[in-house]
N, C-alpha and C. Protein backbone atom coordinates (compact mmCIF):
# COMPACT_ATOMS: atom_id res chain seq x y z
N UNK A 1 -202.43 260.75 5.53
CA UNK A 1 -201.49 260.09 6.42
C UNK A 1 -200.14 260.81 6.46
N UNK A 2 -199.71 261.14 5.34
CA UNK A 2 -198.63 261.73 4.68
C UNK A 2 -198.63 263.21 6.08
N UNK A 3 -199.96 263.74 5.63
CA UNK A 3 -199.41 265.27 6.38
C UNK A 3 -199.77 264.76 8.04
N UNK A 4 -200.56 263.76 8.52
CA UNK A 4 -200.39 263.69 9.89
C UNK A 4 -199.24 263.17 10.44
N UNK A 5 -198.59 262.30 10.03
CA UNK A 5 -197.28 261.81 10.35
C UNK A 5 -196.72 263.58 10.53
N UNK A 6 -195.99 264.07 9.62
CA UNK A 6 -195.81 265.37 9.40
C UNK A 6 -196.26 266.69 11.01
N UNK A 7 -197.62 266.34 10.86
CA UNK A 7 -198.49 267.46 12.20
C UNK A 7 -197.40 266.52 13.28
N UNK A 8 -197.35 265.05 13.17
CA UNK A 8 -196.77 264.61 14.73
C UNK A 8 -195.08 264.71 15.06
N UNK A 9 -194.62 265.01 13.66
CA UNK A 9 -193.15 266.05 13.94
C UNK A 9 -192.90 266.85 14.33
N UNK A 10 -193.67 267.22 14.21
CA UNK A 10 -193.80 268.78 14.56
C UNK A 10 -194.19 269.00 15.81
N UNK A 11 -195.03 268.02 16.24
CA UNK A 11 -195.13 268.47 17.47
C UNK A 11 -194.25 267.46 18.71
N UNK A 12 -193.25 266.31 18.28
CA UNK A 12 -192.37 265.53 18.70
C UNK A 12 -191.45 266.62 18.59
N UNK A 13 -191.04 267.59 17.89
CA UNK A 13 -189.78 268.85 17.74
C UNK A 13 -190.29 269.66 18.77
N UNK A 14 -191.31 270.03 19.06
CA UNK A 14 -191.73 271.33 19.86
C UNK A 14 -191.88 270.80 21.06
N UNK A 15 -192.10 269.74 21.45
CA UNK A 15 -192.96 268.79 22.85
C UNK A 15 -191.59 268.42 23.66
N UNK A 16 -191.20 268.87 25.10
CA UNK A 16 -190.66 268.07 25.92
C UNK A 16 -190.19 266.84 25.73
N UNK A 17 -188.81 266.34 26.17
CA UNK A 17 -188.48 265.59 25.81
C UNK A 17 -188.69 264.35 26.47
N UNK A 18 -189.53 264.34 27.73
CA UNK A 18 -190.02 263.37 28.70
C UNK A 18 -191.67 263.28 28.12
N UNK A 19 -192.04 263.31 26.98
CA UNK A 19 -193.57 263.64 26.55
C UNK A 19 -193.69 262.37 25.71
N UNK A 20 -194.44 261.42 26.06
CA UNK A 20 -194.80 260.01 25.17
C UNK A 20 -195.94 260.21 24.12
N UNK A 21 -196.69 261.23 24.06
CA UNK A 21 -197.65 261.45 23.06
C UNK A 21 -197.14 261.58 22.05
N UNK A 22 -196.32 262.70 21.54
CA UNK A 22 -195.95 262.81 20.28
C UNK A 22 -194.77 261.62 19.85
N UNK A 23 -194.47 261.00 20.41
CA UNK A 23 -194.01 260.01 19.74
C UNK A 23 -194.52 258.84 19.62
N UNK A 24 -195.50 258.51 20.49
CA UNK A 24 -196.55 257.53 20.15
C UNK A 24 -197.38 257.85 19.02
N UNK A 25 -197.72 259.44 18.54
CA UNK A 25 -198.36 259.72 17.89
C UNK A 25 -197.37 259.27 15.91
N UNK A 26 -195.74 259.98 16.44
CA UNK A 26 -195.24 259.28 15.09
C UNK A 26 -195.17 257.82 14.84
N UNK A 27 -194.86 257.35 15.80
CA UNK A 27 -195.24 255.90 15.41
C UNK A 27 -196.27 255.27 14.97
N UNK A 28 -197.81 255.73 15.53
CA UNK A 28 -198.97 255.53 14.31
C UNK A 28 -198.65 256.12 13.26
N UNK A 29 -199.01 257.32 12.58
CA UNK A 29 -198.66 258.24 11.78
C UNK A 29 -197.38 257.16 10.91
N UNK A 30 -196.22 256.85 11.40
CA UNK A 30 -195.38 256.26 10.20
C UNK A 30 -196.05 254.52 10.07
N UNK A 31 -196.63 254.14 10.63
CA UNK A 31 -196.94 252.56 10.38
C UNK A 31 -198.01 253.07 9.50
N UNK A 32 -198.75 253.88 9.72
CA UNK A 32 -199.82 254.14 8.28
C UNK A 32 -199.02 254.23 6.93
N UNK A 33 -198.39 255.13 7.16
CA UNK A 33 -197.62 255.59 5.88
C UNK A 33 -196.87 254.56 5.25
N UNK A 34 -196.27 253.65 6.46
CA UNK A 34 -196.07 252.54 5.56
C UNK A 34 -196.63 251.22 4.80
N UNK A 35 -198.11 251.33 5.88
CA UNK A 35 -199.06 250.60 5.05
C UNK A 35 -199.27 251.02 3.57
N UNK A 36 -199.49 252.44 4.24
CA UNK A 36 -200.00 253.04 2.28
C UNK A 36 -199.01 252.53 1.42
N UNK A 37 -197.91 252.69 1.93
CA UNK A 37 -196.67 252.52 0.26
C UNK A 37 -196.43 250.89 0.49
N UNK A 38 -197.40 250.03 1.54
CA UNK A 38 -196.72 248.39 1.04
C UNK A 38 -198.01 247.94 -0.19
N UNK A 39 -198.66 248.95 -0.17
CA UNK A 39 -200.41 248.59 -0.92
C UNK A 39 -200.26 249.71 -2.06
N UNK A 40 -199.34 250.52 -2.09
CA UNK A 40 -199.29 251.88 -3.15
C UNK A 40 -200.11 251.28 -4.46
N UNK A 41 -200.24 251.92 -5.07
CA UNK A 41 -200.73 251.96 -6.95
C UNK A 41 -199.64 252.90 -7.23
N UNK A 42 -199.18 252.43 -8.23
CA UNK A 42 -198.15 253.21 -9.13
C UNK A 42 -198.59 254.21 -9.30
N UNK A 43 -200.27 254.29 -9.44
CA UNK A 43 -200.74 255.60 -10.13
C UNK A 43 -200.20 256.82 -8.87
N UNK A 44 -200.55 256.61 -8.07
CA UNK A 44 -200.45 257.64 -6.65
C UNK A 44 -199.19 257.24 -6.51
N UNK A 45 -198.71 256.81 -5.95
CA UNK A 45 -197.49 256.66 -5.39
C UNK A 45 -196.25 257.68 -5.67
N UNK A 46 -196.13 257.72 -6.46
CA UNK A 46 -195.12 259.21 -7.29
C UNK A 46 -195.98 260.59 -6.17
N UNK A 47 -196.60 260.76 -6.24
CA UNK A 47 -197.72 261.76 -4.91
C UNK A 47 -197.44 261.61 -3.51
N UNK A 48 -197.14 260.22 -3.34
CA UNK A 48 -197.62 260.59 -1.71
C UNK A 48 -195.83 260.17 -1.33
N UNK A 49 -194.50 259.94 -2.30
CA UNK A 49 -193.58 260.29 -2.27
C UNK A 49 -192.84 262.06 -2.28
N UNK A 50 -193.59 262.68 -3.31
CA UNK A 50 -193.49 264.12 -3.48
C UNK A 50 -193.72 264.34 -2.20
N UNK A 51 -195.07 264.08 -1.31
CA UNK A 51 -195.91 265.16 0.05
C UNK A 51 -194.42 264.46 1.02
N UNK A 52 -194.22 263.28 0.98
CA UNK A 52 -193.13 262.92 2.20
C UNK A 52 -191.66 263.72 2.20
N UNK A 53 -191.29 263.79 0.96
CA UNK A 53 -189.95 264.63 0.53
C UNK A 53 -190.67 266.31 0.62
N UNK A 54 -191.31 266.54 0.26
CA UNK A 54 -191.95 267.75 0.39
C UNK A 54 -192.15 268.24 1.73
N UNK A 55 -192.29 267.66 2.78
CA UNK A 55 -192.53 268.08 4.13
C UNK A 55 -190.93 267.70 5.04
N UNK A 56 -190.40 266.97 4.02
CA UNK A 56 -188.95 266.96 4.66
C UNK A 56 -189.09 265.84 5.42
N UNK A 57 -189.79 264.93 5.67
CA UNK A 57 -190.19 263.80 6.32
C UNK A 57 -188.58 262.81 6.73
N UNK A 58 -188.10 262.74 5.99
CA UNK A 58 -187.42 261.47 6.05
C UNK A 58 -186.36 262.16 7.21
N UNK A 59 -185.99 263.70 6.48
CA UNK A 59 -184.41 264.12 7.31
C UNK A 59 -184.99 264.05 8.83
N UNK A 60 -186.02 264.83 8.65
CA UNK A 60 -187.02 264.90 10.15
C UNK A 60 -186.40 264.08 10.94
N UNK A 61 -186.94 262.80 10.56
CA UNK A 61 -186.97 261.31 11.15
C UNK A 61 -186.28 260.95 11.97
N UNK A 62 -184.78 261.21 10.80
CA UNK A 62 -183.98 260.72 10.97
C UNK A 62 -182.89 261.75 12.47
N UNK A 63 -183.17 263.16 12.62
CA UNK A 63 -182.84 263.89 13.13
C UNK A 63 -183.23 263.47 14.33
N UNK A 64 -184.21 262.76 14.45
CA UNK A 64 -184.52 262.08 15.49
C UNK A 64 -184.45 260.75 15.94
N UNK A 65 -183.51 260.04 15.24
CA UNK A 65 -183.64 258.83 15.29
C UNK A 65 -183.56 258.24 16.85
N UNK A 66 -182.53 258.54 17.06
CA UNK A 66 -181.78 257.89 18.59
C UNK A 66 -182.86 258.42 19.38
N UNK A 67 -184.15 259.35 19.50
CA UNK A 67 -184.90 259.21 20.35
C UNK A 67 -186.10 258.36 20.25
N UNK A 68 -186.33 257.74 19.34
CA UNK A 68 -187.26 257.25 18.92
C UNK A 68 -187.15 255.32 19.74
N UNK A 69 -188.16 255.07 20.04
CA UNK A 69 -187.71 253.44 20.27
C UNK A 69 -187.40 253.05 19.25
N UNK A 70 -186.75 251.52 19.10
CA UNK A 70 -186.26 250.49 18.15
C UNK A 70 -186.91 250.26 17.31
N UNK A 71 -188.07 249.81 17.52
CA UNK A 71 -189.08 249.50 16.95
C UNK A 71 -189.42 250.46 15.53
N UNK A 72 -189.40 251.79 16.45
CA UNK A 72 -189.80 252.78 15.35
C UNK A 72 -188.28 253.05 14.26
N UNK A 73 -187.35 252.84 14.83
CA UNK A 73 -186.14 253.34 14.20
C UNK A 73 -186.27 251.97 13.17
N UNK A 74 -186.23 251.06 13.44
CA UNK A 74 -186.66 250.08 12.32
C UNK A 74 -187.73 250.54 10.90
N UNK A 75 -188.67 251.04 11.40
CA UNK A 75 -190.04 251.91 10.95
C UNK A 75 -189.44 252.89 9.67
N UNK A 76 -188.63 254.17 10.38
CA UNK A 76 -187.55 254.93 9.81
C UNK A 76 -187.14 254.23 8.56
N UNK A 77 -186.38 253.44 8.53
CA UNK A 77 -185.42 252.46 7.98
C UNK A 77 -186.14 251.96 6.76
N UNK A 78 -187.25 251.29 7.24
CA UNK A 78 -188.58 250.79 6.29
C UNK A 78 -188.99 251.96 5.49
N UNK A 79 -189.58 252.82 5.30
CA UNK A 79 -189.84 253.78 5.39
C UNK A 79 -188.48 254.89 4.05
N UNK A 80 -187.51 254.60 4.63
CA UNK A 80 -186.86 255.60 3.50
C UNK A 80 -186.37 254.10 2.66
N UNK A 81 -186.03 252.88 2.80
CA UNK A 81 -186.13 251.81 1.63
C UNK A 81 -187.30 251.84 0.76
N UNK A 82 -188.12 251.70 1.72
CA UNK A 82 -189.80 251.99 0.87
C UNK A 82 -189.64 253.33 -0.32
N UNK A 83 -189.29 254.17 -0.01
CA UNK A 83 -189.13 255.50 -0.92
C UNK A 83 -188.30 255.50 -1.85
N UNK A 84 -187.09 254.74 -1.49
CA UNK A 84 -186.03 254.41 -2.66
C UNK A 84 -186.57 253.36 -3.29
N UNK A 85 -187.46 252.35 -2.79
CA UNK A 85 -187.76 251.08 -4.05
C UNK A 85 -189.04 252.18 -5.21
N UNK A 86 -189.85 252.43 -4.50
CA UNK A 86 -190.82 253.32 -5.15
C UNK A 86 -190.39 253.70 -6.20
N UNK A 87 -189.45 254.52 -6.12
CA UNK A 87 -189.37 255.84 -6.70
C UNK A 87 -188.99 255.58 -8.69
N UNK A 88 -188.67 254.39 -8.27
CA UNK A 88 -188.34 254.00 -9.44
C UNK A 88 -189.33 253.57 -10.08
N UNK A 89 -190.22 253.39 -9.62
CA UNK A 89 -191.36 252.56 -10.41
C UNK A 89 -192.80 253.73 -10.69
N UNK A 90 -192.26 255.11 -10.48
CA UNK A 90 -193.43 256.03 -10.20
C UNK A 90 -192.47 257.10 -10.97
N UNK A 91 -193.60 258.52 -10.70
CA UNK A 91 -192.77 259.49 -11.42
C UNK A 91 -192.14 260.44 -10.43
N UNK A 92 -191.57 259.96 -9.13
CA UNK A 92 -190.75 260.62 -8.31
C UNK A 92 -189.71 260.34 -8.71
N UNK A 93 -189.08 259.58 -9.55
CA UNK A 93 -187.75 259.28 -9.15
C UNK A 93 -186.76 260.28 -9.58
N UNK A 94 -186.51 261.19 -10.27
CA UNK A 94 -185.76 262.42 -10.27
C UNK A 94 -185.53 263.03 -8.73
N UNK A 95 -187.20 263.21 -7.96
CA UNK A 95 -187.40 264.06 -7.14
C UNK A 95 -186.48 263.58 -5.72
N UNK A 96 -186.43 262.00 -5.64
CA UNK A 96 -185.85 261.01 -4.57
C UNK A 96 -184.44 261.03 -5.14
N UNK A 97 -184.12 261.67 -6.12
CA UNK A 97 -182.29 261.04 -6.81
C UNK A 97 -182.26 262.71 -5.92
N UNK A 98 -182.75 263.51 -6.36
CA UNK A 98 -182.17 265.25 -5.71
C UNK A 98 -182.22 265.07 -3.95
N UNK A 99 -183.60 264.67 -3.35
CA UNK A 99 -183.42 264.59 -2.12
C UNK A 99 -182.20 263.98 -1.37
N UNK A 100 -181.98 262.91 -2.00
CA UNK A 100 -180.95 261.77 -1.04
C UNK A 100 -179.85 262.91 -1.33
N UNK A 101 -179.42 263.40 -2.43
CA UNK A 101 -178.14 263.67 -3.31
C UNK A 101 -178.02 265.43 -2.33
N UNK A 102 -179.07 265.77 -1.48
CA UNK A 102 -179.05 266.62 -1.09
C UNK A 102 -179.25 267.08 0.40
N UNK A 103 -179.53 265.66 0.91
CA UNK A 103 -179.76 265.46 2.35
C UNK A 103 -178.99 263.78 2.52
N UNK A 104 -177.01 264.01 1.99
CA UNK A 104 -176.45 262.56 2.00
C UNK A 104 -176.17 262.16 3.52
N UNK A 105 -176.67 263.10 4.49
CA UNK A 105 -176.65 262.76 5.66
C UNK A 105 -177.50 261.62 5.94
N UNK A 106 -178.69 261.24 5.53
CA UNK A 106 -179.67 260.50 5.44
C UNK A 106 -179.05 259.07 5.32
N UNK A 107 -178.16 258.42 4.07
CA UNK A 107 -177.40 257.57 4.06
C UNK A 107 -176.40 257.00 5.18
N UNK A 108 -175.60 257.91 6.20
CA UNK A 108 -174.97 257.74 6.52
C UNK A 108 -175.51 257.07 7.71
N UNK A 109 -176.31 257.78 8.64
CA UNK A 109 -177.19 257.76 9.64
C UNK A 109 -177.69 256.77 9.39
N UNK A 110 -178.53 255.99 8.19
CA UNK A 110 -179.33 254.36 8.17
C UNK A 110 -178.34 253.55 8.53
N UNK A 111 -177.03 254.03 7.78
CA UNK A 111 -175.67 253.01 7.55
C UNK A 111 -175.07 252.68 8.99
N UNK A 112 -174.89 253.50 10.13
CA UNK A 112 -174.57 253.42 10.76
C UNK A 112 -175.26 252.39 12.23
């Protein structure tokens, strides 16, 4: 789920900006991902936090927020809370203290 969300950034970055596929496509792609982490196991979870910070997922997102519908920008939102509650309870949480601490743009942008 982790790397298709990911394939549909990539192609929401490369795709016309009048193009409803790839963003229909992140919006499946992130409602999975957030299924996975509302059902996580501690055991995985530290994993499929690494592949999301690892693919740069969140800044992505967020680089895109204002094009995204509401709905999904809500999604976003869910989505990097989801990663900060995690992280503590798994063995990402070093990896989520460096990301935020290194992409503090991320904060500002939810905040706003």
């Amino acid at each position: 789920l982790c790397k298709h969300l990911s394939d549909s950034m990539s192609l929401l970055e490369t795709a016309a900006w009048s193009e409803e596929t790839p963003k229909r496509d992140v919006r499946t792609s992130l409602q999975g991902v957030l299924r996975l982490l509302d059902v996580a196991d501690t055991s995985w979870v530290g994993q499929v936090l690494i592949q999301l910070l690892g693919d740069d997922l969140p800044a992505r997102l967020i680089d895109w927020l204002s094009e995204l519908e509401f709905e999904v920008q809500k999604d976003v939102t869910r989505l990097f809370g989801g990663i900060l509650k995690l992280s503590s309870s798994s063995d990402a949480e070093r990896e989520v203290f460096e990301y935020v601490w290194n992409h503090n743009r991320i904060l500002e942008e939810l905040l706003d």
